[in-house]
Every structure is written in C-alpha cells, then in structure tokens.
C-alpha atoms as a PDB file:
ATOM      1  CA  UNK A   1    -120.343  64.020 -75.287  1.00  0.00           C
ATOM      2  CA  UNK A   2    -117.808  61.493 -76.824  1.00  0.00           C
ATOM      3  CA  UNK A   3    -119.183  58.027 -76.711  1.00  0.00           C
ATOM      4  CA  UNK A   4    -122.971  58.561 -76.418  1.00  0.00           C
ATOM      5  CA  UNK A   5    -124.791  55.389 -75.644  1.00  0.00           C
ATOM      6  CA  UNK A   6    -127.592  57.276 -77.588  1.00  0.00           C
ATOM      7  CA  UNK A   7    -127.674  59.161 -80.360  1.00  0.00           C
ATOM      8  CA  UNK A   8    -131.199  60.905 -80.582  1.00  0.00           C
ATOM      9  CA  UNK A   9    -132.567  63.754 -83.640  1.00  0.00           C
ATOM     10  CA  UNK A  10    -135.539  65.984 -82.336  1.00  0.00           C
ATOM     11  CA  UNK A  11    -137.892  66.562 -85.200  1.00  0.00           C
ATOM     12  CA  UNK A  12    -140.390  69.541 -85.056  1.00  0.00           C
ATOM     13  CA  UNK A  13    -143.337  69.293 -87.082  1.00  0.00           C
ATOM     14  CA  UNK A  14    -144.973  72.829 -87.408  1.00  0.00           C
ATOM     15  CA  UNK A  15    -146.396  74.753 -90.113  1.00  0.00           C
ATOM     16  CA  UNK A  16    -145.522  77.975 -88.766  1.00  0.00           C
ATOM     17  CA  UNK A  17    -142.395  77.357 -87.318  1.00  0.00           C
ATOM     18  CA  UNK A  18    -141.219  75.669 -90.870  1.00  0.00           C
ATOM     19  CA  UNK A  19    -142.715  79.246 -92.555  1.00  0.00           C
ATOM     20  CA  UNK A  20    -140.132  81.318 -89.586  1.00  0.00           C
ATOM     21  CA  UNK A  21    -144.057  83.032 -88.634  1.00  0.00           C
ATOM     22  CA  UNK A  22    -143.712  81.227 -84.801  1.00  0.00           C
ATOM     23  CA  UNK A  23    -140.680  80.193 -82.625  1.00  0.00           C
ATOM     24  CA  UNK A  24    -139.672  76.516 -81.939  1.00  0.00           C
ATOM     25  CA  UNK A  25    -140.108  76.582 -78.358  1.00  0.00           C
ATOM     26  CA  UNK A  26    -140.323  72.537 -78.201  1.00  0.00           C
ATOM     27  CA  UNK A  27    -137.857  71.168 -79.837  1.00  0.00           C
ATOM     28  CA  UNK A  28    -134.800  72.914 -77.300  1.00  0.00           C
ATOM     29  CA  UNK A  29    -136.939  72.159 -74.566  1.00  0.00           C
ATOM     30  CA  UNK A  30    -136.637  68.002 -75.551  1.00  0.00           C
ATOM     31  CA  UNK A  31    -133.314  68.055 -76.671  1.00  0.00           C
ATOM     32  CA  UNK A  32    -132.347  69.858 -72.920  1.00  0.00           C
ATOM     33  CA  UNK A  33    -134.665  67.176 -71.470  1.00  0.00           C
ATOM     34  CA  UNK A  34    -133.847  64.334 -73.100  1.00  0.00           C
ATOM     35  CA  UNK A  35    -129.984  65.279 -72.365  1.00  0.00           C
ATOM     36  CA  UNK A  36    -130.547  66.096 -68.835  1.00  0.00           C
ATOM     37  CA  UNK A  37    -132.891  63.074 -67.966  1.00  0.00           C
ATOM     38  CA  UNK A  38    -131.295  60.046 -70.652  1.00  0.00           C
ATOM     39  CA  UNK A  39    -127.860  59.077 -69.350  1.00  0.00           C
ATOM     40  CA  UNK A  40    -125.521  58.541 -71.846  1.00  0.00           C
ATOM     41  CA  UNK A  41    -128.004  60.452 -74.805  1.00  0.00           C
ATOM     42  CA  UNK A  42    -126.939  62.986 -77.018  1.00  0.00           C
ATOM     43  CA  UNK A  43    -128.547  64.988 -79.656  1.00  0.00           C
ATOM     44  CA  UNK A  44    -127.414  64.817 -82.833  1.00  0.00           C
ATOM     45  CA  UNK A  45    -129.490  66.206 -85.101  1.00  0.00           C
ATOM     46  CA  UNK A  46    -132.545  68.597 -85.113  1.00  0.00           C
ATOM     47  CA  UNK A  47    -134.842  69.726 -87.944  1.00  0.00           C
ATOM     48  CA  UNK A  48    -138.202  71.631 -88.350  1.00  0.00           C
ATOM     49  CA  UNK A  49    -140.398  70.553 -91.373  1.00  0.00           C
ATOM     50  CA  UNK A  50    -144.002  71.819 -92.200  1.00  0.00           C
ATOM     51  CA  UNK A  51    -146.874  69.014 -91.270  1.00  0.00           C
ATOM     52  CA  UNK A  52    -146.640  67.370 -94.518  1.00  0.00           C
ATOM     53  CA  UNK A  53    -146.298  63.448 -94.981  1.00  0.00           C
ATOM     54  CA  UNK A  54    -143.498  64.125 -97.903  1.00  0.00           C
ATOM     55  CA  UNK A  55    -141.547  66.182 -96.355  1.00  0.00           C
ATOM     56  CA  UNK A  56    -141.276  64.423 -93.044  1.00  0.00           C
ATOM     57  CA  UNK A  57    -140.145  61.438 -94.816  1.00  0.00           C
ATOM     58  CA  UNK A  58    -137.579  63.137 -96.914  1.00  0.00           C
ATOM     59  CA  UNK A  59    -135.775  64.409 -93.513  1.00  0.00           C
ATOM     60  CA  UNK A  60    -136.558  61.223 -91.542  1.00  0.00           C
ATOM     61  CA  UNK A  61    -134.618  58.969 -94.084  1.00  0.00           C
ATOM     62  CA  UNK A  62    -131.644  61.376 -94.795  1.00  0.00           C
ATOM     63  CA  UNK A  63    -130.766  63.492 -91.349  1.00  0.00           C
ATOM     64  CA  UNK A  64    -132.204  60.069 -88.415  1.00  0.00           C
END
C-alpha cells in the first residue's frame, strides 16, 4: 500500500514465542485486523521479543 496514512509495527511480547517453544498466533491476527479495519494503515514492521524491559526498549527505539 503506497501512501499509507499510517504506518503501524506489531510488537509481540512472549517468552515462549521469543524462545521458537510456542507460535505467534497474535501478532498476524492484529496486523490482518488492523489492515482490514484502519483505512489507510499499513504494517510496517513486526518483531517478537521475550517479556523483558531491556529488550523491549532496544526494538522499540530502533525498528518503531
């Protein structure tokens, strides 16, 4: 989508989905919903980080 209004990053914070022990099964859900259901959105970015202040942070500042 050329021109998005919105540019949007989903960030999953999940122990087990960081590790690769569990499947992300929010994170496509939002990005479809927030697509779908936010005219003029688009998804730019997505990340999964373990549920640790630090490393939210470090992907926060450099990938949204």
């Amino acid at each position: 989508m050329e021109g998005a209004a919105y540019s949007v990053g989903v960030l999953t914070v999940s122990d087990r989905v960081s590790q690769g022990t569990s499947e992300d099964k929010s994170g496509p859900v939002l990005k479809d919903l927030i697509e779908a259901g936010l005219k003029g959105a688009k998804v730019v970015a997505t990340a999964v980080v373990p549920d640790e202040v630090p490393k939210i942070q470090e992907v926060t500042a450099a990938s949204f």
